[in-house]
PDB file of N, CA and C in Angstrom:
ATOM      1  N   UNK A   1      47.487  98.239  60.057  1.00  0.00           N
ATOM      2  CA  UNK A   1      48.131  97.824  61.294  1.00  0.00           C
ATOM      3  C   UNK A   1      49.600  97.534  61.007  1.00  0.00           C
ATOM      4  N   UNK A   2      50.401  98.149  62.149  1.00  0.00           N
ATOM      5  CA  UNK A   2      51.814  97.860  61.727  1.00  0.00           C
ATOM      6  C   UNK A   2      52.204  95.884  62.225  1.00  0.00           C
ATOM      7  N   UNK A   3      53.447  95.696  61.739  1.00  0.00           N
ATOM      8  CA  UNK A   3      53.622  94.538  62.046  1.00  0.00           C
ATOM      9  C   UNK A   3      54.750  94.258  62.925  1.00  0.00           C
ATOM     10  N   UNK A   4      55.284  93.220  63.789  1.00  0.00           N
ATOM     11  CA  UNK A   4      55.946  93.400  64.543  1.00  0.00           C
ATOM     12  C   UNK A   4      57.469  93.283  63.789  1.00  0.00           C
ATOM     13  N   UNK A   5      57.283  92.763  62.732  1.00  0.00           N
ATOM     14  CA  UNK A   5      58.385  92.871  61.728  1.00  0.00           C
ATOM     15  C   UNK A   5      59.222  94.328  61.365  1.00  0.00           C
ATOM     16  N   UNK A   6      58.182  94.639  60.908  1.00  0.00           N
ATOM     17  CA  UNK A   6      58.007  96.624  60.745  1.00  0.00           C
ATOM     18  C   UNK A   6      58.679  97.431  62.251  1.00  0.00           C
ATOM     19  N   UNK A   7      58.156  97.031  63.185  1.00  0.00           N
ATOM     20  CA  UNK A   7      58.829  97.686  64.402  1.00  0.00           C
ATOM     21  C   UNK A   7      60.093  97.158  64.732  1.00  0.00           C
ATOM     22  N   UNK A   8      59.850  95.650  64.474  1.00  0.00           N
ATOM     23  CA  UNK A   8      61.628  95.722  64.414  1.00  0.00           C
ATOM     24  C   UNK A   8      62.733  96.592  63.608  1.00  0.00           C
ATOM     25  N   UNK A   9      62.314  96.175  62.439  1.00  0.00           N
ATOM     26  CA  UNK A   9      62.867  96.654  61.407  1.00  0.00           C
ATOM     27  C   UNK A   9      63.389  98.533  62.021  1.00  0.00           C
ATOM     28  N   UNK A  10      62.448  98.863  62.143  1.00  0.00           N
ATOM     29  CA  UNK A  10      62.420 100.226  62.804  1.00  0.00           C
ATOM     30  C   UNK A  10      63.483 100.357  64.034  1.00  0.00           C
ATOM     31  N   UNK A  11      63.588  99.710  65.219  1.00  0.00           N
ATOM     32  CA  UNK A  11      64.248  99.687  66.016  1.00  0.00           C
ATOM     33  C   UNK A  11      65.441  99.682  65.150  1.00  0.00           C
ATOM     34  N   UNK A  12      66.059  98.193  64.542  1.00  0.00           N
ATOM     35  CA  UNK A  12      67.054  98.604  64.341  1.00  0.00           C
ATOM     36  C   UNK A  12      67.658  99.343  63.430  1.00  0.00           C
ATOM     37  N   UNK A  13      67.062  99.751  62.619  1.00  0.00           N
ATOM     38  CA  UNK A  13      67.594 100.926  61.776  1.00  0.00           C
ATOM     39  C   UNK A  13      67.896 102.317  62.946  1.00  0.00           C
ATOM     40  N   UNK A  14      66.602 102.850  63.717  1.00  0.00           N
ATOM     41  CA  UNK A  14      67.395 103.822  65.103  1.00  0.00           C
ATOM     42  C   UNK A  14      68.695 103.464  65.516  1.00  0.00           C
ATOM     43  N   UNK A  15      68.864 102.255  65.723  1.00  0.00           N
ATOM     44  CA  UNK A  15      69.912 101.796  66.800  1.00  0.00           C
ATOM     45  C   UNK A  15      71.597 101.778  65.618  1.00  0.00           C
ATOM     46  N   UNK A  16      71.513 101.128  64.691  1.00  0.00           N
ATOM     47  CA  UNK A  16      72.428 100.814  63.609  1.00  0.00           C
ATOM     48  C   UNK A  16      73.047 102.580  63.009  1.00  0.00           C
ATOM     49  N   UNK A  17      71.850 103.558  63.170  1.00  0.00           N
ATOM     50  CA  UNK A  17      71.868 105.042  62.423  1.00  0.00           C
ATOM     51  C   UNK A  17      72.360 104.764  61.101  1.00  0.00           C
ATOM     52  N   UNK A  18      71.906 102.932  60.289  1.00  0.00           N
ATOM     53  CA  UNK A  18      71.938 103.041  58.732  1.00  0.00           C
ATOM     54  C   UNK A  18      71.196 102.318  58.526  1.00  0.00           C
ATOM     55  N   UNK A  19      70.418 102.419  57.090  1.00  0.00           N
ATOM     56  CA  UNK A  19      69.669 101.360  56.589  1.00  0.00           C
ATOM     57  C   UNK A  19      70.240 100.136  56.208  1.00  0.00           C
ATOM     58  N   UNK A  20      71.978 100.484  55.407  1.00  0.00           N
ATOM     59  CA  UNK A  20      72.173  99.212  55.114  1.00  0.00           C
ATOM     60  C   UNK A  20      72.876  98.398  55.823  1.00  0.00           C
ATOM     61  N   UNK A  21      73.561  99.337  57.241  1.00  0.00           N
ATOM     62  CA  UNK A  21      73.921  98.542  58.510  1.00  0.00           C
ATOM     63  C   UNK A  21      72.728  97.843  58.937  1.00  0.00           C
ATOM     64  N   UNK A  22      71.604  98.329  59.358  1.00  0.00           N
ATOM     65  CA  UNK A  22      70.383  97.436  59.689  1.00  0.00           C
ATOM     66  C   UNK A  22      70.138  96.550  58.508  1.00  0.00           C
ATOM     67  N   UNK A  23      69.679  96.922  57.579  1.00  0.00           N
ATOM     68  CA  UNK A  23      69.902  95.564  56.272  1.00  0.00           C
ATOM     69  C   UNK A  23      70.719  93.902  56.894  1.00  0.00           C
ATOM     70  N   UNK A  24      71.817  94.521  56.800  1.00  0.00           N
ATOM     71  CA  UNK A  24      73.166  93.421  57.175  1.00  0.00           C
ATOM     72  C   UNK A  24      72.859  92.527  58.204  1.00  0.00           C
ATOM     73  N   UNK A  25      72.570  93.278  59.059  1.00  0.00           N
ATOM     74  CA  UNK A  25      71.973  92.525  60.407  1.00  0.00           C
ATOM     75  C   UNK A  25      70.814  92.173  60.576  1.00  0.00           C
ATOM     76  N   UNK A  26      69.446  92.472  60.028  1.00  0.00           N
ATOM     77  CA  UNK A  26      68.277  92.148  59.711  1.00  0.00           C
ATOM     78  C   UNK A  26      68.655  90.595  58.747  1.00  0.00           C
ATOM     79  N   UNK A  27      69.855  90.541  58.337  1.00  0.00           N
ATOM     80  CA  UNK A  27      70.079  89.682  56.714  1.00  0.00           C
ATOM     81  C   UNK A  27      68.300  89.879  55.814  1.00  0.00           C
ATOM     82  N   UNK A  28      68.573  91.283  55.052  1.00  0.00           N
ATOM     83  CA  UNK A  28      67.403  91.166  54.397  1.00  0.00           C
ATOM     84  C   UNK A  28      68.397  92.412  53.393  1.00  0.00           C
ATOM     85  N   UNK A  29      67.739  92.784  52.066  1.00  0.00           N
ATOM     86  CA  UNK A  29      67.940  93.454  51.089  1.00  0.00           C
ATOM     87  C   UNK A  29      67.994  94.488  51.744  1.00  0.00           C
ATOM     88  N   UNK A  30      68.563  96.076  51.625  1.00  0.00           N
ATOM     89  CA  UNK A  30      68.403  97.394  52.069  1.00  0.00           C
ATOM     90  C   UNK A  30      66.986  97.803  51.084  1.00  0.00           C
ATOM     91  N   UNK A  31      66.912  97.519  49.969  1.00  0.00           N
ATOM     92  CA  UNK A  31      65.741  97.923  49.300  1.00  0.00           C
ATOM     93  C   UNK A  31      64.255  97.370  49.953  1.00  0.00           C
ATOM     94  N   UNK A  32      64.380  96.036  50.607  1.00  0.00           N
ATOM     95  CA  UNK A  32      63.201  95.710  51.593  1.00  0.00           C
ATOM     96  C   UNK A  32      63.143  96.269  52.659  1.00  0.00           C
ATOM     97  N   UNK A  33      64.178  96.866  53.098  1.00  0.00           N
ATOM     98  CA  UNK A  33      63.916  96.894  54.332  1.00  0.00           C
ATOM     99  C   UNK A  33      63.867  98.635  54.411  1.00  0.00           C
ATOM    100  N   UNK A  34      63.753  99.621  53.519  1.00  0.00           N
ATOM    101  CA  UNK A  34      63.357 100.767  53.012  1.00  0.00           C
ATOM    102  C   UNK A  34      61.834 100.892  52.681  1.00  0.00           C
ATOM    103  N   UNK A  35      61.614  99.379  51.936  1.00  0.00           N
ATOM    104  CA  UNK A  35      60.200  99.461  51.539  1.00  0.00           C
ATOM    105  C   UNK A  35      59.209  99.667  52.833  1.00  0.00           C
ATOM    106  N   UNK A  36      59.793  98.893  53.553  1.00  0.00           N
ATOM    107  CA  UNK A  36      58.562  98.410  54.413  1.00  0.00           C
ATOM    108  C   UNK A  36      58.628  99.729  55.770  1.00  0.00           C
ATOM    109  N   UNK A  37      59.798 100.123  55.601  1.00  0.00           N
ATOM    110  CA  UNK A  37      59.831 101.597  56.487  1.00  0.00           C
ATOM    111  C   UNK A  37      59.089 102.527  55.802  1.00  0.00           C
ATOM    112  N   UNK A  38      58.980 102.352  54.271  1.00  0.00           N
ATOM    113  CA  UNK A  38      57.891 103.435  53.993  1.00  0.00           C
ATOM    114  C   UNK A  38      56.586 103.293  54.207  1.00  0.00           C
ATOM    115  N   UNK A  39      56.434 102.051  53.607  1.00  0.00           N
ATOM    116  CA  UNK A  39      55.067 101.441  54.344  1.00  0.00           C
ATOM    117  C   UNK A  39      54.435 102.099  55.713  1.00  0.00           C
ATOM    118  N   UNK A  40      55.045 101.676  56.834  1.00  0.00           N
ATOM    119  CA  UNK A  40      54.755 102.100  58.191  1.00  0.00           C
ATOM    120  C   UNK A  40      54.344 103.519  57.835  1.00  0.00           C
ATOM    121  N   UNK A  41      55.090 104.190  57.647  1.00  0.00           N
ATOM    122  CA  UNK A  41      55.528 106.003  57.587  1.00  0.00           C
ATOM    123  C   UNK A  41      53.858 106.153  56.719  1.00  0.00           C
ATOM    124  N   UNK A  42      53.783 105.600  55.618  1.00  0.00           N
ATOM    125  CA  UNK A  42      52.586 105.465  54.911  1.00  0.00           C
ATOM    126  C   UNK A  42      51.146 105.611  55.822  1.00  0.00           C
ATOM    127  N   UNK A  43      51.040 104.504  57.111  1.00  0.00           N
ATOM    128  CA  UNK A  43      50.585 103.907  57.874  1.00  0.00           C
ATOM    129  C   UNK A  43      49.632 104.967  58.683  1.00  0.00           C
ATOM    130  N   UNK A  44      51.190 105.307  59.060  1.00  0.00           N
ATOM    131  CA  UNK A  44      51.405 106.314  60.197  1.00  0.00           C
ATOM    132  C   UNK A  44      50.834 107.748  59.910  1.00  0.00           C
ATOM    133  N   UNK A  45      50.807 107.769  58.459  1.00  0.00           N
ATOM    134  CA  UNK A  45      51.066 109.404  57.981  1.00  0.00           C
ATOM    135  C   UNK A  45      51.769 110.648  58.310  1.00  0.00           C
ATOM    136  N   UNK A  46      52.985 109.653  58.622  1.00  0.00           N
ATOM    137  CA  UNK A  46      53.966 110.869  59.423  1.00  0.00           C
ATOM    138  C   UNK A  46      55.658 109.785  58.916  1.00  0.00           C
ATOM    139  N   UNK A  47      56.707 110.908  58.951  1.00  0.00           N
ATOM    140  CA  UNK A  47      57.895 110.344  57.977  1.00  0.00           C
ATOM    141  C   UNK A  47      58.742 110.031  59.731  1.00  0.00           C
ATOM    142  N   UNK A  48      59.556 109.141  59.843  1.00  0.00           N
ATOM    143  CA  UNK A  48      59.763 108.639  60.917  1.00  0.00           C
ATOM    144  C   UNK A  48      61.325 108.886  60.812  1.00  0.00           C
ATOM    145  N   UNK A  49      62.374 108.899  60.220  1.00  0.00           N
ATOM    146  CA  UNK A  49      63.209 109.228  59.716  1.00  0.00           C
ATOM    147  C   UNK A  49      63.572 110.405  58.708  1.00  0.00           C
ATOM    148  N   UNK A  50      64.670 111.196  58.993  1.00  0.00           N
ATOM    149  CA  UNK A  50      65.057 112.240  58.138  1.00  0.00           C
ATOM    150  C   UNK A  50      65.823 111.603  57.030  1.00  0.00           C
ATOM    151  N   UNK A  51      65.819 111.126  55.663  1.00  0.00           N
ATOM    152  CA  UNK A  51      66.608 110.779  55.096  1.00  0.00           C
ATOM    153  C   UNK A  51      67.839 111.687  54.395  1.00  0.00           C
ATOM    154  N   UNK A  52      69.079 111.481  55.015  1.00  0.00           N
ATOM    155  CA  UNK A  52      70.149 112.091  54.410  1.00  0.00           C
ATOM    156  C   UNK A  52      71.088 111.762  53.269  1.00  0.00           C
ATOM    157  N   UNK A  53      72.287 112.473  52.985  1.00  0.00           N
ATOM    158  CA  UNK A  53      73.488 111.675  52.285  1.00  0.00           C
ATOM    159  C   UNK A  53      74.189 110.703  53.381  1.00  0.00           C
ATOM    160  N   UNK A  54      74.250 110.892  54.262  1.00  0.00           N
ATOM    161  CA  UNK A  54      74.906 110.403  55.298  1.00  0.00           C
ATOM    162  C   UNK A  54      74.323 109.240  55.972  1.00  0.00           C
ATOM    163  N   UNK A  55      73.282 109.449  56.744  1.00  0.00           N
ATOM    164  CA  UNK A  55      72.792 108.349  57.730  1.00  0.00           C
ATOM    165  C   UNK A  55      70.907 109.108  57.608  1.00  0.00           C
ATOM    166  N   UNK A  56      69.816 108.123  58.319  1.00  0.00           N
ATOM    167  CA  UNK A  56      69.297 108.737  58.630  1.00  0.00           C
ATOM    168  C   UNK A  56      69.300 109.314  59.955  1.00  0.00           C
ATOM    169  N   UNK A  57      67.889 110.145  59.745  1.00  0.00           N
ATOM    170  CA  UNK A  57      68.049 110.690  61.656  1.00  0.00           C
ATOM    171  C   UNK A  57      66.358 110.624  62.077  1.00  0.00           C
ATOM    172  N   UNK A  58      66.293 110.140  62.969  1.00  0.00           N
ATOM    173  CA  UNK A  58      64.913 110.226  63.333  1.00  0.00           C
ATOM    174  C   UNK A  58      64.260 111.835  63.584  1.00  0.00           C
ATOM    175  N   UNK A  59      62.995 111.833  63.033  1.00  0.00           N
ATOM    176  CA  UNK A  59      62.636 113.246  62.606  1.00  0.00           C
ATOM    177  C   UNK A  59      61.531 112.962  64.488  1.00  0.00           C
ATOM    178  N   UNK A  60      61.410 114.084  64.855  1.00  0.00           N
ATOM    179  CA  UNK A  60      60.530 113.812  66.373  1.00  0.00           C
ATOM    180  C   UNK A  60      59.207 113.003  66.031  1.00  0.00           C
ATOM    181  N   UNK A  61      58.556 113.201  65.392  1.00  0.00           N
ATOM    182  CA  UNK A  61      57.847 111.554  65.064  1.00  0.00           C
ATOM    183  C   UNK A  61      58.614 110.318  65.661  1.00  0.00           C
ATOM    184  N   UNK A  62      59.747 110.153  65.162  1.00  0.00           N
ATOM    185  CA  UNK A  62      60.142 109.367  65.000  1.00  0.00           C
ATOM    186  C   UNK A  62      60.802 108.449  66.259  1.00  0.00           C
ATOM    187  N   UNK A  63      61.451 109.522  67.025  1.00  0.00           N
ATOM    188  CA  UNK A  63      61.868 109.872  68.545  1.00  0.00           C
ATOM    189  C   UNK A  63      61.047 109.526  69.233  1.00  0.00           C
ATOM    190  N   UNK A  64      59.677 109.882  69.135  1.00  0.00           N
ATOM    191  CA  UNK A  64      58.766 109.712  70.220  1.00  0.00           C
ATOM    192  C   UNK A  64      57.881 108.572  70.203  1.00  0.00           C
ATOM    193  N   UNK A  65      58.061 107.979  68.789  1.00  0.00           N
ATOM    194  CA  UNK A  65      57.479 106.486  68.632  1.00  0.00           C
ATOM    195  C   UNK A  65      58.542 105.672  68.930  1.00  0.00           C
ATOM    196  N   UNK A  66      59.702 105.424  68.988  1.00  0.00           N
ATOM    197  CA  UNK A  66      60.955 105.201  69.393  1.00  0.00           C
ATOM    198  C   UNK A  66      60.497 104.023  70.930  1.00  0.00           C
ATOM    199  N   UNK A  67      60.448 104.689  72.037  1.00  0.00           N
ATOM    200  CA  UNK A  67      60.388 104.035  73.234  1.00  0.00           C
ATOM    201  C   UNK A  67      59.426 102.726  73.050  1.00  0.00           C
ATOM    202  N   UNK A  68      58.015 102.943  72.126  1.00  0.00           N
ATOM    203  CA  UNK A  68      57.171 101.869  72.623  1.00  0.00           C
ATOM    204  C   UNK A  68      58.144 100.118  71.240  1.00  0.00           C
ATOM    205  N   UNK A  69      58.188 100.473  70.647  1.00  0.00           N
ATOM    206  CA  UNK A  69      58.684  99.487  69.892  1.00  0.00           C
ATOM    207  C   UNK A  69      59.762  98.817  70.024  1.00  0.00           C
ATOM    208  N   UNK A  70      60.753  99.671  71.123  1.00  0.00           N
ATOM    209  CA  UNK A  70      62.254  98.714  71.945  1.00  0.00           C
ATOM    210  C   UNK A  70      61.168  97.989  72.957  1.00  0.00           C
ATOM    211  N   UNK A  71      60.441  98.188  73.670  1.00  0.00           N
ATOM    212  CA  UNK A  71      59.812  97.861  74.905  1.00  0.00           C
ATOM    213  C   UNK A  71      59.633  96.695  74.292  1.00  0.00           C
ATOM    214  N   UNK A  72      58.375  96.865  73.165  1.00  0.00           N
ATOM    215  CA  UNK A  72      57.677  95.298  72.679  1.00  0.00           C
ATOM    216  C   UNK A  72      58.753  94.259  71.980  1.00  0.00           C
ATOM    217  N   UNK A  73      59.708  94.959  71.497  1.00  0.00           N
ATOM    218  CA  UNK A  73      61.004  93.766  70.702  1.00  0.00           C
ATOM    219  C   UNK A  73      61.653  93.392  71.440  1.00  0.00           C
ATOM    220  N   UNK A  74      61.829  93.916  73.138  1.00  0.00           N
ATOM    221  CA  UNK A  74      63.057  93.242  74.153  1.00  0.00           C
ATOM    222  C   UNK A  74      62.300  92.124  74.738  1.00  0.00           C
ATOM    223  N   UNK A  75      60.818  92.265  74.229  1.00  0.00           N
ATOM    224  CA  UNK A  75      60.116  90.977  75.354  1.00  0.00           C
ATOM    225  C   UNK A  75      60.119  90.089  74.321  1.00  0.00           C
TER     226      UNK A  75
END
């Protein structure tokens, strides 16, 4: 089961388009907050992010799990 931590975490890494911009603002390690995105992805059995040199990018997995996890973190 994912955690609501995990979906945050998730949101804002989409929203930030970095891990260690979301890091910063999460105030948590970029290496935790990688872990636990793999975790999910683990979870999920599907990669939720494209990891680049640059930024990531949400892979359509990723896009389409996208809507329900802003919904549950704005309430």
């Amino acid at each position: 089961m994912l955690s609501t931590r995990q979906l945050r975490y998730f949101v804002e890494i989409a929203e930030c388009g970095s891990f260690s911009a979301a890091a910063e603002r999460l105030f948590i390690a970029q290496s935790a907050l990688s872990r636990q995105i793999k975790d999910m992805e683990t979870r999920l059995q599907t990669p939720l992010f494209e990891r680049t040199a640059r930024q990531p990018r949400l892979t359509a997995a990723g896009a389409s799990f996208l809507p329900g996890p802003e919904t549950c973190c704005l309430s």
